[in-house]
PDB file of N, CA and C in Angstrom:
ATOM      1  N   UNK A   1      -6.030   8.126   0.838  1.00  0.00           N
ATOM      2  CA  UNK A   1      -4.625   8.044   1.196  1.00  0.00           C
ATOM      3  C   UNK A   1      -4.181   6.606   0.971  1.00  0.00           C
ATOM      4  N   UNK A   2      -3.287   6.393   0.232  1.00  0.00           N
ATOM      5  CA  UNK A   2      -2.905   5.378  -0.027  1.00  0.00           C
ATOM      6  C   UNK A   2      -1.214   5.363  -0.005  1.00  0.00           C
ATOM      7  N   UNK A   3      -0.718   4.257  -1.280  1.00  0.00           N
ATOM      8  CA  UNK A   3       0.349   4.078  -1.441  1.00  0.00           C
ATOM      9  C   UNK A   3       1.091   4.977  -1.895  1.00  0.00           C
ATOM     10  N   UNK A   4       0.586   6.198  -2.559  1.00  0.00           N
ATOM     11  CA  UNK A   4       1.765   7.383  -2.971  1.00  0.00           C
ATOM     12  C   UNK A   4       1.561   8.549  -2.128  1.00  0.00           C
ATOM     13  N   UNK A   5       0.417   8.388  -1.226  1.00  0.00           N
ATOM     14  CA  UNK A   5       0.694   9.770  -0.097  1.00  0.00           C
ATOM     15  C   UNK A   5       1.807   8.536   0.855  1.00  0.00           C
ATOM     16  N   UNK A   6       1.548   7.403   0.944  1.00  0.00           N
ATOM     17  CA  UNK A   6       2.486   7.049   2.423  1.00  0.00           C
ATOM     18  C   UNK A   6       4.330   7.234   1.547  1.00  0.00           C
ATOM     19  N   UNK A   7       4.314   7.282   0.409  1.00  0.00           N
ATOM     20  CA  UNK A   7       5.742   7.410  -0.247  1.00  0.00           C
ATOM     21  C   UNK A   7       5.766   9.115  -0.369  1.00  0.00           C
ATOM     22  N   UNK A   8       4.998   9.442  -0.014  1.00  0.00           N
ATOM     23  CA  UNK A   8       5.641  10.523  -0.075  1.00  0.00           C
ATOM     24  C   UNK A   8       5.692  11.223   1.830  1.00  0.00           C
ATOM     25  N   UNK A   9       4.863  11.012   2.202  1.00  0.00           N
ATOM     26  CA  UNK A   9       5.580  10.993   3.575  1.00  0.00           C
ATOM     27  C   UNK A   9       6.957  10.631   3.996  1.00  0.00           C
ATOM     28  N   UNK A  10       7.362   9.366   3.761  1.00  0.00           N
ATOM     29  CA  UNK A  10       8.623   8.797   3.851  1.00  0.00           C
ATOM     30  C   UNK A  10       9.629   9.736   2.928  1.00  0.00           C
ATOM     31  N   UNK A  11       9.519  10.441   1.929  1.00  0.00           N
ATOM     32  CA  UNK A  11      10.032  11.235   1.400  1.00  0.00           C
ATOM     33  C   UNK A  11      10.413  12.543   1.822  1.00  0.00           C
ATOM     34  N   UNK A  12       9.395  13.208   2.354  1.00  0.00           N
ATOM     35  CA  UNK A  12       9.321  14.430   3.164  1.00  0.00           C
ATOM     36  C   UNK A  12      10.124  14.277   4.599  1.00  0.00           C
ATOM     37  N   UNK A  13       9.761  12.984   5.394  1.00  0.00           N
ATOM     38  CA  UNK A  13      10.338  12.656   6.604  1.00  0.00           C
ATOM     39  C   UNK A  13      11.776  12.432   6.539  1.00  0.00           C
ATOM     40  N   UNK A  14      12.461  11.917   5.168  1.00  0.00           N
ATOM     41  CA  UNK A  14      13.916  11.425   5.226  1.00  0.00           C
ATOM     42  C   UNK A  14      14.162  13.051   4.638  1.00  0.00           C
ATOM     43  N   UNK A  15      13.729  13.579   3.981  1.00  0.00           N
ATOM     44  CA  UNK A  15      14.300  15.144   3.748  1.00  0.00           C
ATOM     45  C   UNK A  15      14.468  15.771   4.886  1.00  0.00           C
ATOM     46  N   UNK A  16      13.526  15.671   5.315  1.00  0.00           N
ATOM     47  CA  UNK A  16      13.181  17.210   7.067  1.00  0.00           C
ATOM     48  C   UNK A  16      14.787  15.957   7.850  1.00  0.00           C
ATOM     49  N   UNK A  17      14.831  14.437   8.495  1.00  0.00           N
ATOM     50  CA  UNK A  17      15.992  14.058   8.691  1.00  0.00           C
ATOM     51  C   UNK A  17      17.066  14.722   8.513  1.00  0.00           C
ATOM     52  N   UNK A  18      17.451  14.108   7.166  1.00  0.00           N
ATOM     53  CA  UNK A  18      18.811  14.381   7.047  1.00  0.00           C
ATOM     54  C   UNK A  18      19.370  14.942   5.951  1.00  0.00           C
ATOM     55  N   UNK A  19      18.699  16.085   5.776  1.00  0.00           N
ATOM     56  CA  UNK A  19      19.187  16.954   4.472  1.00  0.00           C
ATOM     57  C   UNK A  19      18.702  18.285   5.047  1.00  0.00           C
ATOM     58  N   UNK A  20      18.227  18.955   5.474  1.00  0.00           N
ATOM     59  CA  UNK A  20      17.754  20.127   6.337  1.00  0.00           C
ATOM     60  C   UNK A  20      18.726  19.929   7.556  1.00  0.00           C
ATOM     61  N   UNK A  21      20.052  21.506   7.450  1.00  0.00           N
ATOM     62  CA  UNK A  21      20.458  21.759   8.495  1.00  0.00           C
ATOM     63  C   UNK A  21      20.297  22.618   9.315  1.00  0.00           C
ATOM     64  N   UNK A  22      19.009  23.526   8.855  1.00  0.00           N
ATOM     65  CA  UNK A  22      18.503  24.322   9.094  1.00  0.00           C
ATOM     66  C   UNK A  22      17.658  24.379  10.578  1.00  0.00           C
ATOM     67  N   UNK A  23      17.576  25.337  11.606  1.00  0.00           N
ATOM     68  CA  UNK A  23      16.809  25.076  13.229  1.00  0.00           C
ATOM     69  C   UNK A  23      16.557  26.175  13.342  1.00  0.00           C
ATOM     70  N   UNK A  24      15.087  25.296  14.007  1.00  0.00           N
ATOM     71  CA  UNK A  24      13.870  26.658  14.135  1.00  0.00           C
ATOM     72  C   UNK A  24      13.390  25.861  15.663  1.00  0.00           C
ATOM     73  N   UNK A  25      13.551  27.743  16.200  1.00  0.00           N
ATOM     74  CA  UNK A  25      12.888  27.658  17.293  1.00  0.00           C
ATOM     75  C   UNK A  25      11.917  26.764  18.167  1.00  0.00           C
ATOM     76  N   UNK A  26      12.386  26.245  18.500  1.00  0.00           N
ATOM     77  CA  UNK A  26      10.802  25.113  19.588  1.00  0.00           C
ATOM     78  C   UNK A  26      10.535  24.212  19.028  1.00  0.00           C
ATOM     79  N   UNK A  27      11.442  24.241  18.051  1.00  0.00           N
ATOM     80  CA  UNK A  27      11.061  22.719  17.505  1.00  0.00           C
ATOM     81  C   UNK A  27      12.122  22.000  16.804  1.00  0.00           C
ATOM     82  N   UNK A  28      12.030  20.539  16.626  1.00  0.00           N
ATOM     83  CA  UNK A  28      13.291  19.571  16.357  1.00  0.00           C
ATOM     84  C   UNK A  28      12.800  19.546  14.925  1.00  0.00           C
ATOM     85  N   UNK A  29      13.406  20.063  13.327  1.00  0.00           N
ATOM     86  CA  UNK A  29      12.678  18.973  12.433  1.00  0.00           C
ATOM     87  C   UNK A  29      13.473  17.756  12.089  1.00  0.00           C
ATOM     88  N   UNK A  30      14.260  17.368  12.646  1.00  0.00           N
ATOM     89  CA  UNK A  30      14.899  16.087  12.503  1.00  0.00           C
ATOM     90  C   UNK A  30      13.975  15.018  13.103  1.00  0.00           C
ATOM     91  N   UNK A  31      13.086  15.312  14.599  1.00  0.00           N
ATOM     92  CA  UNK A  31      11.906  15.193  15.309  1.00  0.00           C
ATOM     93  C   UNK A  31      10.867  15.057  14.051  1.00  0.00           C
ATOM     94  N   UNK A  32      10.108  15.958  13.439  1.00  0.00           N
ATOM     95  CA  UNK A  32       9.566  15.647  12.615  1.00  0.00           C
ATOM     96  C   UNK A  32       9.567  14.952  11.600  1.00  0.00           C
ATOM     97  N   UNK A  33      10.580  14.681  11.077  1.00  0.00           N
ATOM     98  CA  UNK A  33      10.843  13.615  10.255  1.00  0.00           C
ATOM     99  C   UNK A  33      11.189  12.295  10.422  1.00  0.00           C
ATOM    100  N   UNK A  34      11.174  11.915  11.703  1.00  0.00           N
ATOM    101  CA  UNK A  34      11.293  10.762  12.005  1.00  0.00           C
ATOM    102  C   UNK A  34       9.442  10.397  12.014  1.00  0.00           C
ATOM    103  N   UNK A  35       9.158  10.961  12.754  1.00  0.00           N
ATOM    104  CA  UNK A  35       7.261  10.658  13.091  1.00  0.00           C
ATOM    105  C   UNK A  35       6.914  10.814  11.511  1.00  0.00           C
ATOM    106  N   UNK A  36       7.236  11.476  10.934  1.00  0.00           N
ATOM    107  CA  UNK A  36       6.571  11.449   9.233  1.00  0.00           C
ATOM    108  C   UNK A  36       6.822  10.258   8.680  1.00  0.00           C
ATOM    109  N   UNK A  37       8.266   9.617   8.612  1.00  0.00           N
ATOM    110  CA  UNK A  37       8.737   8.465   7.947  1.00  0.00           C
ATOM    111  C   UNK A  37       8.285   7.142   8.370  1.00  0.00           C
ATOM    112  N   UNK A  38       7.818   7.284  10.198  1.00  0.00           N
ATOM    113  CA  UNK A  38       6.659   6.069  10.575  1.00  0.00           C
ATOM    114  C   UNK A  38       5.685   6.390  10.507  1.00  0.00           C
ATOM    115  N   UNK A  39       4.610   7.486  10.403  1.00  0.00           N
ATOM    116  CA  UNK A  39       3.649   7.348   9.753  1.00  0.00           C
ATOM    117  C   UNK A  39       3.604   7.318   8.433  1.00  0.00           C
ATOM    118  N   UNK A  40       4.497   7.378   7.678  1.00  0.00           N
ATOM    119  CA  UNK A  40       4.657   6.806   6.228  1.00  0.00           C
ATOM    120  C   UNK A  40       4.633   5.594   6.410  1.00  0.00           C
ATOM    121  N   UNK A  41       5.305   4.943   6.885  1.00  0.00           N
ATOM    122  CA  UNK A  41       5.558   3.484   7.112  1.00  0.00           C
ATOM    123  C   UNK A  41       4.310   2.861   7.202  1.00  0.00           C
ATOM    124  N   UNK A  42       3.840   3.063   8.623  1.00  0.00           N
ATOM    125  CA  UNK A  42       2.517   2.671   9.134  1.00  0.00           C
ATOM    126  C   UNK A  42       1.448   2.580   7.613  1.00  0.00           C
ATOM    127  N   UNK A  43       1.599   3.885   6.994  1.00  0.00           N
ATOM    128  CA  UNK A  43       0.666   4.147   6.245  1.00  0.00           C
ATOM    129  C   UNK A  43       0.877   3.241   4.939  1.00  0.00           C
ATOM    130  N   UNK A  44       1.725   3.134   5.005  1.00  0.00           N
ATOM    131  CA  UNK A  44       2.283   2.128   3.328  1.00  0.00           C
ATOM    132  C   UNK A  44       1.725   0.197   4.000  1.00  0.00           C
ATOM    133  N   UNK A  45       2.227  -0.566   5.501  1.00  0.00           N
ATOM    134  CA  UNK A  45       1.746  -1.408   5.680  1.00  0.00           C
ATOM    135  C   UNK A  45       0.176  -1.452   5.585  1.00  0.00           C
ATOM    136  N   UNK A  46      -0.559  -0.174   5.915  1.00  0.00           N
ATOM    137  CA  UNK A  46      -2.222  -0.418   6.321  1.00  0.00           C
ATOM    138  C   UNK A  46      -2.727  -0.728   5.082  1.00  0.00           C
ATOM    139  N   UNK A  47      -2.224   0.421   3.922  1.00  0.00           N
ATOM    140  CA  UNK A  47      -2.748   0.150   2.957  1.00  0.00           C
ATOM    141  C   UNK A  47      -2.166  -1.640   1.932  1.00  0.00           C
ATOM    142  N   UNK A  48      -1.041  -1.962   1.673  1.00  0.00           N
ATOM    143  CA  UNK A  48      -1.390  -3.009   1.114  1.00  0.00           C
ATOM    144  C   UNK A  48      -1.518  -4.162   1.875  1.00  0.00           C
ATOM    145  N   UNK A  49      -2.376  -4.012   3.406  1.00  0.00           N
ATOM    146  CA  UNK A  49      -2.812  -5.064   4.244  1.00  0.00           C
ATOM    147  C   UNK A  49      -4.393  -4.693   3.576  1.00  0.00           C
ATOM    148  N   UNK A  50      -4.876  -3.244   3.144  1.00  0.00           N
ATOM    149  CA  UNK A  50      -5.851  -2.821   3.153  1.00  0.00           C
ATOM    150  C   UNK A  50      -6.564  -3.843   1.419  1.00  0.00           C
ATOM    151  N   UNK A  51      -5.524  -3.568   0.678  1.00  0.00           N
ATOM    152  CA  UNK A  51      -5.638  -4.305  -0.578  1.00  0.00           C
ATOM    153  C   UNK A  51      -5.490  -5.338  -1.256  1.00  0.00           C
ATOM    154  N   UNK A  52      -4.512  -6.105  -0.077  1.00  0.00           N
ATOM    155  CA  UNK A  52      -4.104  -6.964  -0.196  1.00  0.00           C
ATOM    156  C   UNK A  52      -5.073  -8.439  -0.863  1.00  0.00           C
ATOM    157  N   UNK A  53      -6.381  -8.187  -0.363  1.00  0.00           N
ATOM    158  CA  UNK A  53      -7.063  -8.887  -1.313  1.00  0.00           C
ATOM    159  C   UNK A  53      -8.221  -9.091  -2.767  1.00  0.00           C
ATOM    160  N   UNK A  54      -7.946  -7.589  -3.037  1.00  0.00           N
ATOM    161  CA  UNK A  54      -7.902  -7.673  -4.429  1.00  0.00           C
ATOM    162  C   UNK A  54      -6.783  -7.247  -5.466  1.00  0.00           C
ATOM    163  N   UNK A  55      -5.676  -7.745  -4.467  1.00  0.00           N
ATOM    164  CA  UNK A  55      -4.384  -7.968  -5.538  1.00  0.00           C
ATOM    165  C   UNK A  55      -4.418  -9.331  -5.704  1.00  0.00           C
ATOM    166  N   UNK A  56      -4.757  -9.885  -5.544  1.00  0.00           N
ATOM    167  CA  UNK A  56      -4.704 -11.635  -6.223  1.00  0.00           C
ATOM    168  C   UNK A  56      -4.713 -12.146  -7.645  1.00  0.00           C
ATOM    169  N   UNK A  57      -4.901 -10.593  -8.518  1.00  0.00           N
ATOM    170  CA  UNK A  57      -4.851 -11.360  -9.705  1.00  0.00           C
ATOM    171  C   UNK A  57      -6.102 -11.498 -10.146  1.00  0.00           C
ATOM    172  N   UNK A  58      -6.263 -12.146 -11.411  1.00  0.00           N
ATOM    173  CA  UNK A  58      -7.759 -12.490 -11.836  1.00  0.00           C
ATOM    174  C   UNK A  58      -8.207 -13.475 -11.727  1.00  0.00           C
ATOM    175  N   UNK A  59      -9.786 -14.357 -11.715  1.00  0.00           N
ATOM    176  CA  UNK A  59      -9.813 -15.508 -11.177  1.00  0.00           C
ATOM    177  C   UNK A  59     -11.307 -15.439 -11.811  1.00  0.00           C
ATOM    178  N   UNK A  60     -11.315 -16.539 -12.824  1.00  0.00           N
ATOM    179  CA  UNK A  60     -12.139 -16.845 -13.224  1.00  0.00           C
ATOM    180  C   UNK A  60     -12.913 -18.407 -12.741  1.00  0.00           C
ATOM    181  N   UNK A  61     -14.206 -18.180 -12.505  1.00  0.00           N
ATOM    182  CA  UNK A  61     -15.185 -19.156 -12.131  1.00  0.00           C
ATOM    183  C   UNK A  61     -15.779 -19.819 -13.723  1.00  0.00           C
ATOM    184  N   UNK A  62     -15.488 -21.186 -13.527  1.00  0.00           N
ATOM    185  CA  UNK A  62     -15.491 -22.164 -14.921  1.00  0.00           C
ATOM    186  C   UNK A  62     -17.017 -22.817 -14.228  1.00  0.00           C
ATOM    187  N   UNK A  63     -18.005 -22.325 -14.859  1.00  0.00           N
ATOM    188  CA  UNK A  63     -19.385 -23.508 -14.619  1.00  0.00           C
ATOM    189  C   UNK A  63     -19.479 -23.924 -16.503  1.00  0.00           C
ATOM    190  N   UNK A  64     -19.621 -25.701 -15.996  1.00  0.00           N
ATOM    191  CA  UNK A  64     -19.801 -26.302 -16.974  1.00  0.00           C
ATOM    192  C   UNK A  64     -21.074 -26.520 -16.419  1.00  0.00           C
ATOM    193  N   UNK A  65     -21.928 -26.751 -17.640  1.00  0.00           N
ATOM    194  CA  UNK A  65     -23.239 -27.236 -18.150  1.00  0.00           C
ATOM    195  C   UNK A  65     -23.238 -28.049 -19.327  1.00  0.00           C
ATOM    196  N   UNK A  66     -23.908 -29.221 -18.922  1.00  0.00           N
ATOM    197  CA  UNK A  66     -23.819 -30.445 -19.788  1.00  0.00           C
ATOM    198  C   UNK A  66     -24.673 -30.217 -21.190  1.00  0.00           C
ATOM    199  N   UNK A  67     -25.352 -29.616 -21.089  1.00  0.00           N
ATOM    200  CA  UNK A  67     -25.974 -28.661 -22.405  1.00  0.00           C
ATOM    201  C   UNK A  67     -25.182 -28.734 -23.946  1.00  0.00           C
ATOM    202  N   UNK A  68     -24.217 -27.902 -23.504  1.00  0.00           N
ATOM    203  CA  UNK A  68     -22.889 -27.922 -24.433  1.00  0.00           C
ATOM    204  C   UNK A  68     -22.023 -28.571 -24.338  1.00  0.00           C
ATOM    205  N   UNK A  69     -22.262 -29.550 -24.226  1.00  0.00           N
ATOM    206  CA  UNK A  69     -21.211 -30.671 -24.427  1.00  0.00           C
ATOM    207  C   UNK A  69     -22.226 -31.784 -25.605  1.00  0.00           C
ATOM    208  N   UNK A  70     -21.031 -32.059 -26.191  1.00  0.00           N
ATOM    209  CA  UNK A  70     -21.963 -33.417 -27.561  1.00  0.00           C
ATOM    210  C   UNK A  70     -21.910 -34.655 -26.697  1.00  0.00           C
ATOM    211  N   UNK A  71     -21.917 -35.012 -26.066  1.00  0.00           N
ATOM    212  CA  UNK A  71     -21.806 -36.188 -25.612  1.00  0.00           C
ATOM    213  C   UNK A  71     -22.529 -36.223 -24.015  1.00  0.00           C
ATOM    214  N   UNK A  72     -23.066 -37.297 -23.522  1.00  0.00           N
ATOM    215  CA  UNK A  72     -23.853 -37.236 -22.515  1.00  0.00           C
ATOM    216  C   UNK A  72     -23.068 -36.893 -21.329  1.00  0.00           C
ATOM    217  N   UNK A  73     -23.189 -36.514 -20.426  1.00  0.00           N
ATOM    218  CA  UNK A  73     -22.731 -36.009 -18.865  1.00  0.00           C
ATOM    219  C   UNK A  73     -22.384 -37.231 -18.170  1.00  0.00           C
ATOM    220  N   UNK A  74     -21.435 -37.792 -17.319  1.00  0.00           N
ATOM    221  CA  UNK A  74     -21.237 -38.689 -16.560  1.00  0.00           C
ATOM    222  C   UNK A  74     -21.992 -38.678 -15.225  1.00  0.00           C
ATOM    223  N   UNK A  75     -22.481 -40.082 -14.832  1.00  0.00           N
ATOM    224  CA  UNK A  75     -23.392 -39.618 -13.693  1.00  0.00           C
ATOM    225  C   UNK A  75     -22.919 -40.625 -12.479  1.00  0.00           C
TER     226      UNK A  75
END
């Protein structure tokens, strides 16, 4: 579960909101779609807190060795 189940929660939750005028017995889905759209929420912060650190990009480690270099190493 990641970033396109928590978008689609938030999707489902703002539908069941406020586009369904439709009511069923014993239950609110305007109610349900509010709790869907914060656990969408919730679910969209966890995950790019979750990834957040291997989104950094690429990162290359430079070891020089005096080997390959023509000229002597500074000491």
């Amino acid at each position: 579960m990641g970033f396109g189940t928590s978008v689609l929660l938030i999707a489902v939750g703002a539908i069941l909101k406020w586009a369904i005028t439709a009511s069923v017995s014993g239950i609110s889905l305007q109610t349900v779609g509010v709790i869907l759209m914060v656990c969408g929420v919730l679910l969209l912060v966890l995950s790019l807190i979750f990834w957040a650190p291997w989104s950094g990009g690429r990162r290359d480690v430079v070891m020089r060795d005096p080997r390959y270099y023509d000229r002597e190493p500074l000491r």
